[in-house]
PDB file of N, CA and C in Angstrom:
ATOM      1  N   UNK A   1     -38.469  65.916-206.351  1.00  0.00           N
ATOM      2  CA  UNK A   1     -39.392  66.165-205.278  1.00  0.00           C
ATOM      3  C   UNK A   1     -40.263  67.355-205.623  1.00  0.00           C
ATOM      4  N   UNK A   2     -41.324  66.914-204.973  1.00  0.00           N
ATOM      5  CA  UNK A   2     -42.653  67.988-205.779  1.00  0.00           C
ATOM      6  C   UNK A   2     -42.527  69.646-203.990  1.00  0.00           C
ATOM      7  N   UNK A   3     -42.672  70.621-204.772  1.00  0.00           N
ATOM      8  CA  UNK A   3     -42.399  71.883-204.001  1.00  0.00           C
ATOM      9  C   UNK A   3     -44.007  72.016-203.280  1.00  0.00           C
ATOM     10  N   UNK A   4     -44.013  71.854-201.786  1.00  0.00           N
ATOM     11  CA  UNK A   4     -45.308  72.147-201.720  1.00  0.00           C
ATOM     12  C   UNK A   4     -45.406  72.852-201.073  1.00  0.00           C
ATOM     13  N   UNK A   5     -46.638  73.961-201.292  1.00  0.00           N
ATOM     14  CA  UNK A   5     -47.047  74.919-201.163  1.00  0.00           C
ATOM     15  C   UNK A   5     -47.930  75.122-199.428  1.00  0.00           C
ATOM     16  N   UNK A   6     -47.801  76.216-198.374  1.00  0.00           N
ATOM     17  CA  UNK A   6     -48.324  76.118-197.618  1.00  0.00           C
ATOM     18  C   UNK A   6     -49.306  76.905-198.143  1.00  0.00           C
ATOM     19  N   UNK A   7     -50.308  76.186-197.369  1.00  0.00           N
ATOM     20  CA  UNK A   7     -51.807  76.875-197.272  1.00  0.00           C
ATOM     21  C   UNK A   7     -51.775  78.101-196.550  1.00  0.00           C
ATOM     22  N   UNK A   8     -52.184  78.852-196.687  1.00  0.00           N
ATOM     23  CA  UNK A   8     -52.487  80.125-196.121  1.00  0.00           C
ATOM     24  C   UNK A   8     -53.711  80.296-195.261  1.00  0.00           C
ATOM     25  N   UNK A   9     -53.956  80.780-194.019  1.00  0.00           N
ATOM     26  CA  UNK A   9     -55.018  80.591-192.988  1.00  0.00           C
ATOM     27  C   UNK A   9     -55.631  82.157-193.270  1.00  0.00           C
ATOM     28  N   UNK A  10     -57.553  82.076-193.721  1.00  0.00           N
ATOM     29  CA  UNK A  10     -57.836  83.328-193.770  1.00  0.00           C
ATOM     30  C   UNK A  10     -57.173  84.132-192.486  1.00  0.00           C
ATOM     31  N   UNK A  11     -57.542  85.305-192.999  1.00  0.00           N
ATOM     32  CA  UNK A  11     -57.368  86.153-191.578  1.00  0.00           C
ATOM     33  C   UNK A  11     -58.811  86.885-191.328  1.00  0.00           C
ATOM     34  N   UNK A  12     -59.437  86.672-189.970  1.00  0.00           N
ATOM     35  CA  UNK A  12     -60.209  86.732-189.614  1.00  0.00           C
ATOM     36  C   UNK A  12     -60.535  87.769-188.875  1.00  0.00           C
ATOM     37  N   UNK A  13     -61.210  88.311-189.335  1.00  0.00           N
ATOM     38  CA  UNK A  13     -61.704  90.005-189.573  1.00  0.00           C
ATOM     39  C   UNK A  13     -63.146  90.407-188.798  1.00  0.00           C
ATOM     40  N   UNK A  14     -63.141  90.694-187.501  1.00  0.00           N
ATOM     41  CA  UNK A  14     -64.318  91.278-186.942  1.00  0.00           C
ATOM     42  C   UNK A  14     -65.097  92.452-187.278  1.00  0.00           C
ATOM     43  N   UNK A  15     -66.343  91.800-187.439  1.00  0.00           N
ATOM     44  CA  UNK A  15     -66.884  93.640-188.445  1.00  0.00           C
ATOM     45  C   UNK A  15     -67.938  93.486-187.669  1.00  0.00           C
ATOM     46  N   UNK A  16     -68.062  93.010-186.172  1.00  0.00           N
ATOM     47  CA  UNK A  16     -68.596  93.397-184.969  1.00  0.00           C
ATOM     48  C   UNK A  16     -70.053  93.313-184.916  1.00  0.00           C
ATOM     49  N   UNK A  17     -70.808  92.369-185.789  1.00  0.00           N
ATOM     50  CA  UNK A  17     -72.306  91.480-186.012  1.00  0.00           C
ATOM     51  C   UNK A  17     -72.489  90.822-184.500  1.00  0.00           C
ATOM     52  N   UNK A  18     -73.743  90.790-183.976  1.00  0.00           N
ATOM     53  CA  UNK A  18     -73.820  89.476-183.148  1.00  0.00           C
ATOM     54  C   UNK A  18     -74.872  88.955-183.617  1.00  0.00           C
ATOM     55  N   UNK A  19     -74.067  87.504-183.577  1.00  0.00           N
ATOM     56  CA  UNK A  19     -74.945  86.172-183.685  1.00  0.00           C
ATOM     57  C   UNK A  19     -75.986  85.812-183.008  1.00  0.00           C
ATOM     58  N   UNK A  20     -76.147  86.138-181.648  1.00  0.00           N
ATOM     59  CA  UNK A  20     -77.015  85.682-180.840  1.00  0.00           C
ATOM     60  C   UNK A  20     -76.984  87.037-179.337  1.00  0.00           C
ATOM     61  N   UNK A  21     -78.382  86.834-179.158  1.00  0.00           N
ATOM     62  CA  UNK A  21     -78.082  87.505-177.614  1.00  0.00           C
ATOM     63  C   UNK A  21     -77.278  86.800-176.310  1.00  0.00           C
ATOM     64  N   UNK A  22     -76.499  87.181-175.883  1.00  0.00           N
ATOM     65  CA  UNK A  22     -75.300  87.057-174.876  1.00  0.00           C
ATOM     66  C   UNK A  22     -75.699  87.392-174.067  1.00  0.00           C
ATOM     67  N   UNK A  23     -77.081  88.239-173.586  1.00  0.00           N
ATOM     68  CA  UNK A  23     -76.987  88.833-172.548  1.00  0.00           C
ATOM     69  C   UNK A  23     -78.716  88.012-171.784  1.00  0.00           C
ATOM     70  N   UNK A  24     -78.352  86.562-170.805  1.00  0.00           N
ATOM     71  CA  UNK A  24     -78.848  85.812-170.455  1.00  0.00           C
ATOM     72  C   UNK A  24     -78.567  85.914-168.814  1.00  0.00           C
ATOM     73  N   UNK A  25     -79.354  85.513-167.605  1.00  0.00           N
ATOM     74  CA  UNK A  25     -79.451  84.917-166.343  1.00  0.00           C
ATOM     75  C   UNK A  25     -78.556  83.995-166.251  1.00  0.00           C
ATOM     76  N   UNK A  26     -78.130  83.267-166.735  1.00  0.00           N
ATOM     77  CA  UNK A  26     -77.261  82.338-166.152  1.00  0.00           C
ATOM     78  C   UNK A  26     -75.444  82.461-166.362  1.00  0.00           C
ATOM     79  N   UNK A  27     -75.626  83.847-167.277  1.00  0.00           N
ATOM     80  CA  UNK A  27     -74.179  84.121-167.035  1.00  0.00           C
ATOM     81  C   UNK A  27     -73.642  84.727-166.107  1.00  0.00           C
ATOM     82  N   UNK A  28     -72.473  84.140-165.360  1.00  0.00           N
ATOM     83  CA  UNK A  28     -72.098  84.585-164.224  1.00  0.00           C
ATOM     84  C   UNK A  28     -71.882  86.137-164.452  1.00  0.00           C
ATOM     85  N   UNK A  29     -72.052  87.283-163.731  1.00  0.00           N
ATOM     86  CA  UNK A  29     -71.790  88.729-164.066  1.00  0.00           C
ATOM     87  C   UNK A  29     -72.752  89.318-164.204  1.00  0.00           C
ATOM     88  N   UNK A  30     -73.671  88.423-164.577  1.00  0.00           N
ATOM     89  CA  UNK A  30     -75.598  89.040-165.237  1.00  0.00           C
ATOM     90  C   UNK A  30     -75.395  90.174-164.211  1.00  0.00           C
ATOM     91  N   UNK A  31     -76.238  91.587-164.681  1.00  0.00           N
ATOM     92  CA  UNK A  31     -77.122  92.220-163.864  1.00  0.00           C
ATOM     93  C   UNK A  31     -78.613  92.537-164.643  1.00  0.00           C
ATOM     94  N   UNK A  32     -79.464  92.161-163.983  1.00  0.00           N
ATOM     95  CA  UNK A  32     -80.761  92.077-164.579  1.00  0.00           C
ATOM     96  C   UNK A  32     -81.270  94.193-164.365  1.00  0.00           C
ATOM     97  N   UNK A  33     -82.424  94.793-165.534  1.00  0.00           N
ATOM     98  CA  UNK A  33     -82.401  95.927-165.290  1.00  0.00           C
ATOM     99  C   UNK A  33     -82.551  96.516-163.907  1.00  0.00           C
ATOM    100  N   UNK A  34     -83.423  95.751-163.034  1.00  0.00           N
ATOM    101  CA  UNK A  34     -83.139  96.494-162.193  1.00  0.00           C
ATOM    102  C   UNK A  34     -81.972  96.622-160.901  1.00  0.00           C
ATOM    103  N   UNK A  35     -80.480  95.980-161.334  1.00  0.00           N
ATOM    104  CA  UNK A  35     -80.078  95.733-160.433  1.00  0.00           C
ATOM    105  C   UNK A  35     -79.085  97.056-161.224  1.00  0.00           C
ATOM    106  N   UNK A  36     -79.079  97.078-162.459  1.00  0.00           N
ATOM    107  CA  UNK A  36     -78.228  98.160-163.355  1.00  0.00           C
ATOM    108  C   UNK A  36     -78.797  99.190-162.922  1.00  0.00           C
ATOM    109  N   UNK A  37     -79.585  99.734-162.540  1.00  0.00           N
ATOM    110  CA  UNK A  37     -80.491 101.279-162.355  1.00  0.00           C
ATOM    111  C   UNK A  37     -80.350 101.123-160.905  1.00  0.00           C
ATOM    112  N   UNK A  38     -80.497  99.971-159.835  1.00  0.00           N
ATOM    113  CA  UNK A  38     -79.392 100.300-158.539  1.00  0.00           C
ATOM    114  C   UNK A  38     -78.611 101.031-158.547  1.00  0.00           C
ATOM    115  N   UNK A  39     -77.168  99.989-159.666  1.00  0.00           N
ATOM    116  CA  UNK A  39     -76.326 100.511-159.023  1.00  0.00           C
ATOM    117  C   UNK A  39     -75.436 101.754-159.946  1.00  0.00           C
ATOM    118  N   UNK A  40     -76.862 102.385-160.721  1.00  0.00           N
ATOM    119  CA  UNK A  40     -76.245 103.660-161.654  1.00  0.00           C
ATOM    120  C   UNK A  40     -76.563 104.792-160.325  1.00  0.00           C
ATOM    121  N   UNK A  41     -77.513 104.013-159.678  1.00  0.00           N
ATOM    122  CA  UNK A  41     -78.468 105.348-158.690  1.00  0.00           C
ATOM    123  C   UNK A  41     -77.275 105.423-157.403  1.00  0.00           C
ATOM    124  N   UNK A  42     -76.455 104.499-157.349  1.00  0.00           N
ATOM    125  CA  UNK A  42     -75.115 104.552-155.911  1.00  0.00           C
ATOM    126  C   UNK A  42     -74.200 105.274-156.945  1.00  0.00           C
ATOM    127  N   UNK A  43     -73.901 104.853-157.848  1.00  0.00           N
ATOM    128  CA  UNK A  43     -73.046 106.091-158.809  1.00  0.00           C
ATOM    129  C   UNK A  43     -73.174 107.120-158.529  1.00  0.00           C
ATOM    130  N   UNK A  44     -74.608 107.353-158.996  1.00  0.00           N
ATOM    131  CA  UNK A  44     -75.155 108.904-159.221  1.00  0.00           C
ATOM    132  C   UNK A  44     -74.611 109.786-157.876  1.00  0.00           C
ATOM    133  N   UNK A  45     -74.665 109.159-156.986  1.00  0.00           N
ATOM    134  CA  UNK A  45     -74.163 109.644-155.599  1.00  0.00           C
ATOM    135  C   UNK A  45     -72.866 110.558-155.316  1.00  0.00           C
ATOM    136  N   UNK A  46     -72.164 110.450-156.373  1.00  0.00           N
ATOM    137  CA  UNK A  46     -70.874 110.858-156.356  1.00  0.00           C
ATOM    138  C   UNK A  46     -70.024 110.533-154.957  1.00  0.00           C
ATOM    139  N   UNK A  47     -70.307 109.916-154.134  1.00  0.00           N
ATOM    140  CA  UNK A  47     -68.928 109.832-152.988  1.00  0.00           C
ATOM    141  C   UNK A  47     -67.690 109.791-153.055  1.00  0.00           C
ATOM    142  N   UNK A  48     -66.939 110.594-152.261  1.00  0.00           N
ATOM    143  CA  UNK A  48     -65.651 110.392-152.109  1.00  0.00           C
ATOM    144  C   UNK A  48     -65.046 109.591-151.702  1.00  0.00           C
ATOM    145  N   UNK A  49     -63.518 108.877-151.702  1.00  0.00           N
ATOM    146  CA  UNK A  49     -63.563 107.941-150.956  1.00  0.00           C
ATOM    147  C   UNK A  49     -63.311 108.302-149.982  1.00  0.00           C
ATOM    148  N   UNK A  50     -63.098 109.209-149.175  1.00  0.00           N
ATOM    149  CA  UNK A  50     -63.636 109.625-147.555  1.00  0.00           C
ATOM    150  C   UNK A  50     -64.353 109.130-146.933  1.00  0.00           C
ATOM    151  N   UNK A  51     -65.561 109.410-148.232  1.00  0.00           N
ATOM    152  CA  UNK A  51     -67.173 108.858-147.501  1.00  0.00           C
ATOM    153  C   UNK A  51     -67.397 107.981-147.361  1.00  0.00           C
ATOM    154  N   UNK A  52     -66.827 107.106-148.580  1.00  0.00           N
ATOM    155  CA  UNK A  52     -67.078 105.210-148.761  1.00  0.00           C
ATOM    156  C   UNK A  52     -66.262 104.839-147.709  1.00  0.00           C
ATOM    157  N   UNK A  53     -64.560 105.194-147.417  1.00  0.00           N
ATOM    158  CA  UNK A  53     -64.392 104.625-146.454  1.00  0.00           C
ATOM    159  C   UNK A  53     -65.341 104.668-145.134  1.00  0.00           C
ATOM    160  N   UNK A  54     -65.699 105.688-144.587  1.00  0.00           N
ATOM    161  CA  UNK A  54     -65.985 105.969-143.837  1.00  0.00           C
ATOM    162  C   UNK A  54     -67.342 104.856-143.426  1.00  0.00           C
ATOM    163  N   UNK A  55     -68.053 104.713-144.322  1.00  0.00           N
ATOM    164  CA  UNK A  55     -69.160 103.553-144.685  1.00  0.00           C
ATOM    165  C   UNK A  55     -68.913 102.663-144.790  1.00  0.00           C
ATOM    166  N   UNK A  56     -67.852 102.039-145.095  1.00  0.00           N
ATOM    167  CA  UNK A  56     -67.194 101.004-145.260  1.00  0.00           C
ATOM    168  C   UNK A  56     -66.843 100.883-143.447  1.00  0.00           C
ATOM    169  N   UNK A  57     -66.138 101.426-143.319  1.00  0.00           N
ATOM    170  CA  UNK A  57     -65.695 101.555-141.584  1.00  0.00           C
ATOM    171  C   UNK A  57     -67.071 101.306-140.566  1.00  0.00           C
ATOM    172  N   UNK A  58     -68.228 102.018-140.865  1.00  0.00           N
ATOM    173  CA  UNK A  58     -69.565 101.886-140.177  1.00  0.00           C
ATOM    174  C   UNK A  58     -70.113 100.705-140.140  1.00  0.00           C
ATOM    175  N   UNK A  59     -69.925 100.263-141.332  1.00  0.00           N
ATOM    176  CA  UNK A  59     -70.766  98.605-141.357  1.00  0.00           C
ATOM    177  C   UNK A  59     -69.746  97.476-140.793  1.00  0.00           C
ATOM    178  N   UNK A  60     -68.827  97.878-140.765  1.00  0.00           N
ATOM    179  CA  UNK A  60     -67.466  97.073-140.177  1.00  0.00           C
ATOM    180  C   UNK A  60     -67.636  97.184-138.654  1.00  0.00           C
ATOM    181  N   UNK A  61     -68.106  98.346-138.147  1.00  0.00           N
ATOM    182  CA  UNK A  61     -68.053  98.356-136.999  1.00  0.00           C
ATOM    183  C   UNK A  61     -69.462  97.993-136.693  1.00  0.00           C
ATOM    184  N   UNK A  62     -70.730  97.758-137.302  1.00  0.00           N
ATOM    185  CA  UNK A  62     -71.819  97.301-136.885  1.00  0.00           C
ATOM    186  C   UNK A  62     -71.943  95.982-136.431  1.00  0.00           C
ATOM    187  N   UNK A  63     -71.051  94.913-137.647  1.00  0.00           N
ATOM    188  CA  UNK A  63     -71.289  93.778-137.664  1.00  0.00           C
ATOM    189  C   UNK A  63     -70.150  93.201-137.253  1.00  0.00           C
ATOM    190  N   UNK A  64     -68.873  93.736-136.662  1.00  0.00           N
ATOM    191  CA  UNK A  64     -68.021  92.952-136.283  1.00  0.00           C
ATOM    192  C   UNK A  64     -68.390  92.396-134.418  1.00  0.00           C
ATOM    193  N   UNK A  65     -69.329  92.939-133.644  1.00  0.00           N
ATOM    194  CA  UNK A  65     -69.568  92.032-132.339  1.00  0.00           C
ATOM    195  C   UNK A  65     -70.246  90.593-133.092  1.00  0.00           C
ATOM    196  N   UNK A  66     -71.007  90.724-134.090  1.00  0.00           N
ATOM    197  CA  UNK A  66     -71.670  89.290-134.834  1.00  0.00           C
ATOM    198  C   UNK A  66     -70.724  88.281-135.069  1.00  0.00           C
ATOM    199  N   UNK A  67     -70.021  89.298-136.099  1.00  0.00           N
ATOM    200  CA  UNK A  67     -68.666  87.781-136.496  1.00  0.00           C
ATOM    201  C   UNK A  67     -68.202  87.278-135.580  1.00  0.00           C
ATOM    202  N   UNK A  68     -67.577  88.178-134.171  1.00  0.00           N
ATOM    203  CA  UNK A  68     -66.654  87.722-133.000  1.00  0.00           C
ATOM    204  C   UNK A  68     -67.435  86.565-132.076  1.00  0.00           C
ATOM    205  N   UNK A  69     -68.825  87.253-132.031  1.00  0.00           N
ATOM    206  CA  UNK A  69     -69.536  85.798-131.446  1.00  0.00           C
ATOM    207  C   UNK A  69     -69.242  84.546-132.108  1.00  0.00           C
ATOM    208  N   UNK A  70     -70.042  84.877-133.469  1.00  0.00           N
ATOM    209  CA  UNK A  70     -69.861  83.337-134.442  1.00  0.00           C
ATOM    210  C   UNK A  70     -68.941  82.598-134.071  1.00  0.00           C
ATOM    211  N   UNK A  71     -67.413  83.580-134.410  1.00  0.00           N
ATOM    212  CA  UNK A  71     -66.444  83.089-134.345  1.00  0.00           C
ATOM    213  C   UNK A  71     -66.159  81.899-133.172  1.00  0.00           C
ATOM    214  N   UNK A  72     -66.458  83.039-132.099  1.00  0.00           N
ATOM    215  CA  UNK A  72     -65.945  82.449-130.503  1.00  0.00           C
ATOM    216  C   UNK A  72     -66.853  81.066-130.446  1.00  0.00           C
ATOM    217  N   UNK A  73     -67.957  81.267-131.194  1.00  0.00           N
ATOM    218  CA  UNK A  73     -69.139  79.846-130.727  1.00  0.00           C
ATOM    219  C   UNK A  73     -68.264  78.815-131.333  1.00  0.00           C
ATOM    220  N   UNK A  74     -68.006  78.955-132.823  1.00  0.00           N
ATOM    221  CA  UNK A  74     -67.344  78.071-133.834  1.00  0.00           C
ATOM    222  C   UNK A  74     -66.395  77.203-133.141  1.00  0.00           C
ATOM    223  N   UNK A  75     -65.300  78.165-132.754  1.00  0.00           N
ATOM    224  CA  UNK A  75     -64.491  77.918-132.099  1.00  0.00           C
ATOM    225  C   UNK A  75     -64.392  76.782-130.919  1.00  0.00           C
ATOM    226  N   UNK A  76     -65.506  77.564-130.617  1.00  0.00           N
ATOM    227  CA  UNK A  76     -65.917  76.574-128.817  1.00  0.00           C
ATOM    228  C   UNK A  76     -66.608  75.277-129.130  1.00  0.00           C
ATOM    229  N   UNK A  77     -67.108  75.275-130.478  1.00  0.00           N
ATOM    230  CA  UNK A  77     -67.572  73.968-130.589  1.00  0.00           C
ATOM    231  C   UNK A  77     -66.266  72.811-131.320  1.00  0.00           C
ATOM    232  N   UNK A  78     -65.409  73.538-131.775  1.00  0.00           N
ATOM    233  CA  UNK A  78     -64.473  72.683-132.115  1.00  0.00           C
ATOM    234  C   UNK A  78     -63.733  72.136-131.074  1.00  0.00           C
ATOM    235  N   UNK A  79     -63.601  72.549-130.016  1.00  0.00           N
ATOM    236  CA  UNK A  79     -62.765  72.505-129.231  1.00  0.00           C
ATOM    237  C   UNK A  79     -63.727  71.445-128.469  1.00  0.00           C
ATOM    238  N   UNK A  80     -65.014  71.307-127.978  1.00  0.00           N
ATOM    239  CA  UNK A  80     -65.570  70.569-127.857  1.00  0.00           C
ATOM    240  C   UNK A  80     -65.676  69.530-128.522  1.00  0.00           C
ATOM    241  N   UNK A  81     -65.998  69.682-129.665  1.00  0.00           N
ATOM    242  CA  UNK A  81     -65.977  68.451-130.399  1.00  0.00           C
ATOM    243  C   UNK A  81     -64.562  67.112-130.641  1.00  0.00           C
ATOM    244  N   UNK A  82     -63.357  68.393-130.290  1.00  0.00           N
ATOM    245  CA  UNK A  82     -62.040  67.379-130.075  1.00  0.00           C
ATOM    246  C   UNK A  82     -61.642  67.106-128.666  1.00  0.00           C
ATOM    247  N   UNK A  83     -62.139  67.443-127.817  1.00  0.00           N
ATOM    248  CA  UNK A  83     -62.287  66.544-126.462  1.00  0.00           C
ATOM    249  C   UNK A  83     -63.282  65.612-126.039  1.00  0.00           C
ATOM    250  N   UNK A  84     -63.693  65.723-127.025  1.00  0.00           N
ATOM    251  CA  UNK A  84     -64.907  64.797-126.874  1.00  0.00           C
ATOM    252  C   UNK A  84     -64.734  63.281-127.921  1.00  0.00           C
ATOM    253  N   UNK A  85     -63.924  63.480-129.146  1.00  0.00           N
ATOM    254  CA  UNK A  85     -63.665  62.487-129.776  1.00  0.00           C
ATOM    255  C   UNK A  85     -62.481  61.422-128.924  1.00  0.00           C
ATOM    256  N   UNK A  86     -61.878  62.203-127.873  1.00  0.00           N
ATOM    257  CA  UNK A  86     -60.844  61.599-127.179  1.00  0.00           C
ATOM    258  C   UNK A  86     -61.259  61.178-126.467  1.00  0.00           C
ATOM    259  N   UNK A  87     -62.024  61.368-126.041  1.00  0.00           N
ATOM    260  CA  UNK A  87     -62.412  60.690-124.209  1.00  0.00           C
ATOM    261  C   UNK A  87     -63.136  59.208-124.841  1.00  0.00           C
TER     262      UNK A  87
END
């Protein structure tokens, strides 16, 4: 019987070239320049998270009578809509 030899698989060595530009609109993650200079300029801000919460808490409390309506309408139309498939 003949001894056979395994092949050996290069080893493949990144020396960190790019092939092509990667950096396109349709990749999910894109930020186009000016959305990068946004959000270097909310960086630049330095906040604490004190503050963010606190902002975070403000807009929570702006827009939560909105959602509760939605909600309650949503709601009320489902409830309509399944007494109404019964009758």
């Amino acid at each position: 019987m003949k001894n056979k030899q395994k092949r050996q698989k290069p080893v493949f060595v990144d020396d960190g070239r790019t092939i092509a530009d990667m950096d396109c609109e349709a990749i999910t993650g894109y930020k186009s320049k000016e959305e990068r200079k946004r959000h270097e300029e909310l960086r630049s801000l330095n906040l604490s998270k004190k503050e963010r919460r606190a902002i975070y808490f403000g807009v929570f409390k702006y827009f939560m009578p909105y959602f509760l309506c939605f909600l309650f309408v949503f709601v009320s139309l489902l409830v309509i809509m399944y007494f109404g498939m019964r009758g």
